[in-house]
N, C-alpha and C. Protein backbone atom coordinates (compact mmCIF):
# COMPACT_ATOMS: atom_id res chain seq x y z
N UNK A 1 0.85 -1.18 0.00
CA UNK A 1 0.00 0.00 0.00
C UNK A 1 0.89 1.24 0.00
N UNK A 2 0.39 2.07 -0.95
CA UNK A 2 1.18 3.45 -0.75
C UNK A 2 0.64 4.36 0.66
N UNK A 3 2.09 5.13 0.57
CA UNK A 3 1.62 5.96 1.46
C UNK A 3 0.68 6.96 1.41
N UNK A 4 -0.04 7.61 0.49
CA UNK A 4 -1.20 7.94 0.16
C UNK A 4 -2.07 7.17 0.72
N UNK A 5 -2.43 5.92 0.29
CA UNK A 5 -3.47 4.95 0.36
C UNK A 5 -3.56 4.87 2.14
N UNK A 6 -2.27 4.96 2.66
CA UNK A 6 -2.73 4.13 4.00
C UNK A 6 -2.76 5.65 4.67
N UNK A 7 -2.27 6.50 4.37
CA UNK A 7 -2.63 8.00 5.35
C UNK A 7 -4.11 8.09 4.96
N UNK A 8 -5.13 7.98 3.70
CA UNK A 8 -6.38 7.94 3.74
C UNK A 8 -6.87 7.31 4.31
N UNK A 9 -6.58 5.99 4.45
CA UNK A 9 -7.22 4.70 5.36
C UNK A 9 -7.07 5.10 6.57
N UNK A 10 -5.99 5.77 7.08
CA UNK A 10 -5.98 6.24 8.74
C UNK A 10 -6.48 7.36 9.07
N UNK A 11 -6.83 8.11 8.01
CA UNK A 11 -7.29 9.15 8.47
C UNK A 11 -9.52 9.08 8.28
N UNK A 12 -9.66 8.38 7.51
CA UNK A 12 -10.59 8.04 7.60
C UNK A 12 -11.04 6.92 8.60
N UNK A 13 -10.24 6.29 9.48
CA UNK A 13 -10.50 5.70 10.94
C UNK A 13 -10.69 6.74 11.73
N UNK A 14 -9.59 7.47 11.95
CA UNK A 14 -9.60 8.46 12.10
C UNK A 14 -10.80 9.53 12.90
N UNK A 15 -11.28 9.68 12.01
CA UNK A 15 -12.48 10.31 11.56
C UNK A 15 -13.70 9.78 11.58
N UNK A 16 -13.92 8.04 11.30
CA UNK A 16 -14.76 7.38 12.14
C UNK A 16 -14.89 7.45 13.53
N UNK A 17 -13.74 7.39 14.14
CA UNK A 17 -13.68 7.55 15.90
C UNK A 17 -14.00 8.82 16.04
N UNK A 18 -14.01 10.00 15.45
CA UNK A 18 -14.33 11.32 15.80
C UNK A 18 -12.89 11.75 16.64
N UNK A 19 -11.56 11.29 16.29
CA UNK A 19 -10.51 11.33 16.78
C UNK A 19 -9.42 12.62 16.22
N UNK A 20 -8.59 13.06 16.71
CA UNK A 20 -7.61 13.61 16.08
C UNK A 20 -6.09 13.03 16.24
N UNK A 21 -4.97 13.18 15.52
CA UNK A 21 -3.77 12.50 15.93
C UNK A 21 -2.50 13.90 16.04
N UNK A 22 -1.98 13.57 16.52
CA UNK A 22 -0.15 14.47 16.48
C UNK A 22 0.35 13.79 15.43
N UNK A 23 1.72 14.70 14.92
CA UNK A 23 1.97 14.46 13.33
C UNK A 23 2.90 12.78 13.54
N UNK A 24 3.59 13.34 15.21
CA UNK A 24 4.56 12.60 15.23
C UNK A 24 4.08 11.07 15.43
N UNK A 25 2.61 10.73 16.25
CA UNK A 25 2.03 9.50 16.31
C UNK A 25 1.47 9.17 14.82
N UNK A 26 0.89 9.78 14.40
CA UNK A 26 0.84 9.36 12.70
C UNK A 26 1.79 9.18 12.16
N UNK A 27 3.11 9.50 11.85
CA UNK A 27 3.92 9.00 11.47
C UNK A 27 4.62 7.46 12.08
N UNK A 28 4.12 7.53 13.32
CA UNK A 28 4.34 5.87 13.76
C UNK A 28 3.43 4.89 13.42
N UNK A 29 2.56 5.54 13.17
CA UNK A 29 1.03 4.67 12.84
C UNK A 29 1.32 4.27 11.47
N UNK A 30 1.69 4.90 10.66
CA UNK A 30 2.21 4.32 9.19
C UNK A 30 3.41 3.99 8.97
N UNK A 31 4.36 4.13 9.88
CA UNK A 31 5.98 3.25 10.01
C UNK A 31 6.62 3.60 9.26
N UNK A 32 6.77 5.01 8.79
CA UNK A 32 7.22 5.94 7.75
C UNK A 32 8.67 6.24 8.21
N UNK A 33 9.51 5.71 8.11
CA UNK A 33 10.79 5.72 8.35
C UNK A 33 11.67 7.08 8.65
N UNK A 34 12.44 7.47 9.34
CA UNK A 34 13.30 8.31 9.92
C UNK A 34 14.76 8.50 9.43
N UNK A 35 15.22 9.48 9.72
CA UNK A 35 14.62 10.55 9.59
C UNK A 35 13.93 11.33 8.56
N UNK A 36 13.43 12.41 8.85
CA UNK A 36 12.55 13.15 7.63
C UNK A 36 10.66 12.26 7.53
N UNK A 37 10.88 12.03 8.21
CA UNK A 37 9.40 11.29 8.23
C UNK A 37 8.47 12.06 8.49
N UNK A 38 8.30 13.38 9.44
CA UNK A 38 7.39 14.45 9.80
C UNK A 38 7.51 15.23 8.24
N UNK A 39 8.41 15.05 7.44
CA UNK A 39 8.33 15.77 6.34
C UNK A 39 7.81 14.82 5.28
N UNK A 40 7.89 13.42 5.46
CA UNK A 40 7.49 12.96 4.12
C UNK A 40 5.71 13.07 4.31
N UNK A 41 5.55 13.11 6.31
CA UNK A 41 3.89 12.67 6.45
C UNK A 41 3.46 14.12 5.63
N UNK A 42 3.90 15.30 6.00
CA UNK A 42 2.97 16.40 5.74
C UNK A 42 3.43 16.78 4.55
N UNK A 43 3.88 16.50 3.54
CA UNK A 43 4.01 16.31 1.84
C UNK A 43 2.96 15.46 1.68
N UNK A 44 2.71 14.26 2.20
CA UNK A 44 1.79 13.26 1.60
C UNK A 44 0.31 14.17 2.49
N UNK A 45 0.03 14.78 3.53
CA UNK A 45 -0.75 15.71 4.04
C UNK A 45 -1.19 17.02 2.96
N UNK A 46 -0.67 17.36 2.19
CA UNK A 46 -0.63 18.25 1.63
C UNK A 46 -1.16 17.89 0.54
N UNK A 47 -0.74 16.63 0.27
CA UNK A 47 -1.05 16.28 -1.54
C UNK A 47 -2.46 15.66 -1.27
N UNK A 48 -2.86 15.30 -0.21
CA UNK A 48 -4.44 15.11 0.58
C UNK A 48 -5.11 16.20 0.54
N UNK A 49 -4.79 17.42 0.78
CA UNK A 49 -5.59 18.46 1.03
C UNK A 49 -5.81 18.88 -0.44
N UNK A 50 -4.50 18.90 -1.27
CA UNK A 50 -5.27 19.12 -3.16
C UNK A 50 -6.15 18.57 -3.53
N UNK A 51 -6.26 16.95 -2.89
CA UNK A 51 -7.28 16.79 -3.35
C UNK A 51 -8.82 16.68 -3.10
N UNK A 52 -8.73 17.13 -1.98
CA UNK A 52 -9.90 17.50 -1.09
C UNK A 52 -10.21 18.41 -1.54
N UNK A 53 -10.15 19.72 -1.92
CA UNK A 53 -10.05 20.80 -2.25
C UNK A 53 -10.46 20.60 -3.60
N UNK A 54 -9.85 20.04 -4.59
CA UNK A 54 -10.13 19.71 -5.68
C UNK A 54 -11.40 18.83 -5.79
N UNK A 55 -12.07 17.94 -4.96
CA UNK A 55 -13.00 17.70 -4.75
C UNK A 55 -14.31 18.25 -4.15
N UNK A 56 -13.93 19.50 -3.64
CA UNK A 56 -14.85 20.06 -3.35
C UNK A 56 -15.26 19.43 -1.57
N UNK A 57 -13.80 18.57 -0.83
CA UNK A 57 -14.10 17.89 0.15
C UNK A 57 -13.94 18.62 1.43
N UNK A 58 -13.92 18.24 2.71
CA UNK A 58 -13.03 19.18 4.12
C UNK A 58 -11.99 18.33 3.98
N UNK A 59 -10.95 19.07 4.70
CA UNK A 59 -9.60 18.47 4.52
C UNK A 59 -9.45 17.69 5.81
N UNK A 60 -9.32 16.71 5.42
CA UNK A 60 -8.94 15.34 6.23
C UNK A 60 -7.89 15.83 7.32
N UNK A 61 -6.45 16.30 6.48
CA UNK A 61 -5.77 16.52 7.21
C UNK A 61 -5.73 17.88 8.59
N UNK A 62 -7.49 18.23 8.52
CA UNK A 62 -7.50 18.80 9.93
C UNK A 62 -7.50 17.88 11.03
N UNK A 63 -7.51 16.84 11.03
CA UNK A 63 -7.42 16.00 12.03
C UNK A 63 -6.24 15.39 12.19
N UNK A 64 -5.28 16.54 12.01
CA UNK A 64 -4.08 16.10 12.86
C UNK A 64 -3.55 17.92 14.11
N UNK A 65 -2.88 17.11 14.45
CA UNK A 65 -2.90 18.56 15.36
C UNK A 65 -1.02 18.83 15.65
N UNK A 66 -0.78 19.85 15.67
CA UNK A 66 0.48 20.13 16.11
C UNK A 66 1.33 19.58 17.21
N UNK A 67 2.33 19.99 17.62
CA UNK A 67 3.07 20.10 18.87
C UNK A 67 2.76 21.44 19.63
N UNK A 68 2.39 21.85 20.77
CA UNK A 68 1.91 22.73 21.30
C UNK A 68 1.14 23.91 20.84
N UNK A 69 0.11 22.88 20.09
CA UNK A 69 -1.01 24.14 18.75
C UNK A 69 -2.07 24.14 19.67
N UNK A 70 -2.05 23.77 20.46
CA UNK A 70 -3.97 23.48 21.35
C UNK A 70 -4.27 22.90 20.86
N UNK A 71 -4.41 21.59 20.09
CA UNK A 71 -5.22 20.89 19.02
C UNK A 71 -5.18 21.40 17.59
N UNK A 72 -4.63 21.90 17.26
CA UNK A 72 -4.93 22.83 15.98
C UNK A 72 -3.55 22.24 15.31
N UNK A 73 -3.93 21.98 14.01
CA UNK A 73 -2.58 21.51 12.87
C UNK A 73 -1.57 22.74 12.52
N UNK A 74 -0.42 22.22 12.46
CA UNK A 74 1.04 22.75 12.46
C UNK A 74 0.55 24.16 11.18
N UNK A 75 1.12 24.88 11.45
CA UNK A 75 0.94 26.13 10.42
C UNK A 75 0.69 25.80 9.16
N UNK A 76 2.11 24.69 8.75
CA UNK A 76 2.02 24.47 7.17
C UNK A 76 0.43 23.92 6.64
N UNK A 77 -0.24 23.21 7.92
CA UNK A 77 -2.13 23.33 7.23
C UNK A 77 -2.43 24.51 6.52
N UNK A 78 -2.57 25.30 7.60
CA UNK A 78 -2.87 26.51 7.47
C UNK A 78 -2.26 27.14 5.92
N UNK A 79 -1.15 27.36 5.68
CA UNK A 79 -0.54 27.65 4.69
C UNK A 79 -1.07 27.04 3.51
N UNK A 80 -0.82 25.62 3.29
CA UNK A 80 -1.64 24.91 1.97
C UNK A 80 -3.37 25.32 2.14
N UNK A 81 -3.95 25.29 3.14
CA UNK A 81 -5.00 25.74 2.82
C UNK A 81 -5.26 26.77 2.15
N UNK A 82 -4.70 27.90 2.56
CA UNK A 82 -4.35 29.64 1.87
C UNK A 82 -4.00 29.46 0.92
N UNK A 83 -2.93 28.62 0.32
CA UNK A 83 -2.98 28.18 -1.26
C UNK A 83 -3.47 27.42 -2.00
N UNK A 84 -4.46 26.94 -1.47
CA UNK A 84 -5.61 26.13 -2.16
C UNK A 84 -6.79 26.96 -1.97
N UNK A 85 -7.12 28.21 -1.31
CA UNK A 85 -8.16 28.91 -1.51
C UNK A 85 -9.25 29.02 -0.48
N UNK A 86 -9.23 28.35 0.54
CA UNK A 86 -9.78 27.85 1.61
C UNK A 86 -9.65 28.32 2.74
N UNK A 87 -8.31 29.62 2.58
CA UNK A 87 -8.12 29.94 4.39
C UNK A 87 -7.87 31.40 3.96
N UNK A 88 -8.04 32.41 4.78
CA UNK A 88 -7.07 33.77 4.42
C UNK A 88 -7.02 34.24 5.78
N UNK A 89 -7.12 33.91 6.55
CA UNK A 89 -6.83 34.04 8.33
C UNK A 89 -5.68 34.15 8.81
N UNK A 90 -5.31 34.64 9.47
CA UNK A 90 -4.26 34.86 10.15
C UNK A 90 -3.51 33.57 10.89
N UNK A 91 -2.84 32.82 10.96
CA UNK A 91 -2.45 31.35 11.58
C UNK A 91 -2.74 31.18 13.01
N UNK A 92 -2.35 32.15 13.82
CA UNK A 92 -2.56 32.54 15.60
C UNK A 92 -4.17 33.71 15.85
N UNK A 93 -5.42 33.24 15.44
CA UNK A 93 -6.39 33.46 15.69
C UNK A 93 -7.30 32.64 15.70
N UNK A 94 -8.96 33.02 16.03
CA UNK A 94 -10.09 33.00 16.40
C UNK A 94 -10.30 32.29 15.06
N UNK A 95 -9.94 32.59 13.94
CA UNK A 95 -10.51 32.31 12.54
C UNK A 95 -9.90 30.74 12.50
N UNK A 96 -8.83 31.09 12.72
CA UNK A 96 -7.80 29.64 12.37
C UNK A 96 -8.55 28.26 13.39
N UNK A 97 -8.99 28.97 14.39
CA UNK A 97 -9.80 27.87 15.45
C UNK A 97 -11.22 27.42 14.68
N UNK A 98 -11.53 28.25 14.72
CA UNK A 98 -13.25 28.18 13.18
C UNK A 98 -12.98 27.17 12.39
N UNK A 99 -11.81 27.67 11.72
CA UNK A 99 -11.97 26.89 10.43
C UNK A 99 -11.34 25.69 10.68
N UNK A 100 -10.73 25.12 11.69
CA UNK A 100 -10.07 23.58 11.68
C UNK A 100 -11.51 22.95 12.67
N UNK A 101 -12.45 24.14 13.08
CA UNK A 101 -13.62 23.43 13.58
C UNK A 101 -14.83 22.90 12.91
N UNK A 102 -14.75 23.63 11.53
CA UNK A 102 -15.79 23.56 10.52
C UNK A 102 -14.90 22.45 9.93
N UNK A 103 -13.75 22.22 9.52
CA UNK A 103 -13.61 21.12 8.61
C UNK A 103 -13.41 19.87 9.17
N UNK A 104 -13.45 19.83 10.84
CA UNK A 104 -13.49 18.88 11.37
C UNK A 104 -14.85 18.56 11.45
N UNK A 105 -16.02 19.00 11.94
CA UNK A 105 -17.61 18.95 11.77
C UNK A 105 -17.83 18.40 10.35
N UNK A 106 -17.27 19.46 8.90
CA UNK A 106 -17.98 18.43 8.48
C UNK A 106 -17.15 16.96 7.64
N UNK A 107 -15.90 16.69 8.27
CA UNK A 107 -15.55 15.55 8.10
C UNK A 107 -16.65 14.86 9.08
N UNK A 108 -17.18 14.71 10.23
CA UNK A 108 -17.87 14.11 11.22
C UNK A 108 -19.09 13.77 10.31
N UNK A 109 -20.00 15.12 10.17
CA UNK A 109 -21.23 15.17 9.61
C UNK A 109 -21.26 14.05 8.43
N UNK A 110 -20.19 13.93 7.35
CA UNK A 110 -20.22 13.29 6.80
C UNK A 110 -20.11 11.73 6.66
N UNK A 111 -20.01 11.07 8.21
CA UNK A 111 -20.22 9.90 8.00
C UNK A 111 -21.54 9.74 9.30
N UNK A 112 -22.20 10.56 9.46
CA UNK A 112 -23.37 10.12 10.17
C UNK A 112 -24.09 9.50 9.03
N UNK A 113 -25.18 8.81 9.27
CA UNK A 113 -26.26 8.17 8.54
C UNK A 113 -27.39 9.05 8.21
């Protein structure tokens, strides 16, 4: 399985549990080898969010969360979002909390029945 394939598969567990992960336990969760592994996860994070975006989807990869973000994903979210069209907020605000709350809701919403 590519690493694409299995970061969707985990992140859509994920997201069944109504869960969020740290970059660094996702990267153990897919056994993505070291070093540079926090960089290969959020490249393969990123190339998730094109296509979410390109689908017209919420980005999966809000359900990961930083190292001392409050729950909230590492800036570079934030950033690919702003270049995919989706964010224009400031990274350290009220907005940035909104919007990783709306795309977490409706990742949720979307697997109720």
């Amino acid at each position: 399985m590519t690493l694409s394939a299995a970061l969707a598969a985990e992140l859509a567990e994920l997201a069944r549990r109504r869960e969020t992960i740290g970059y660094g336990a996702l990267a153990r969760r897919l056994a993505i080898p070291g070093p540079g592994s926090i960089h290969r996860l959020t490249e393969a994070l990123e190339a998730l969010m094109a296509e979410d975006a390109a689908a017209a989807c919420p980005f999966r990869a809000a359900l990961c969360e930083g190292k001392l973000r409050g729950g909230l994903p590492a800036p570079g979210f934030f950033e690919a979002a702003q270049r995919l069209g989706r964010f224009s907020g400031r990274l350290e605000s009220p907005e940035a909390d909104a919007f990783v709350a709306r795309e977490r809701a409706a990742l949720f919403a979307a697997l109720d029945p």
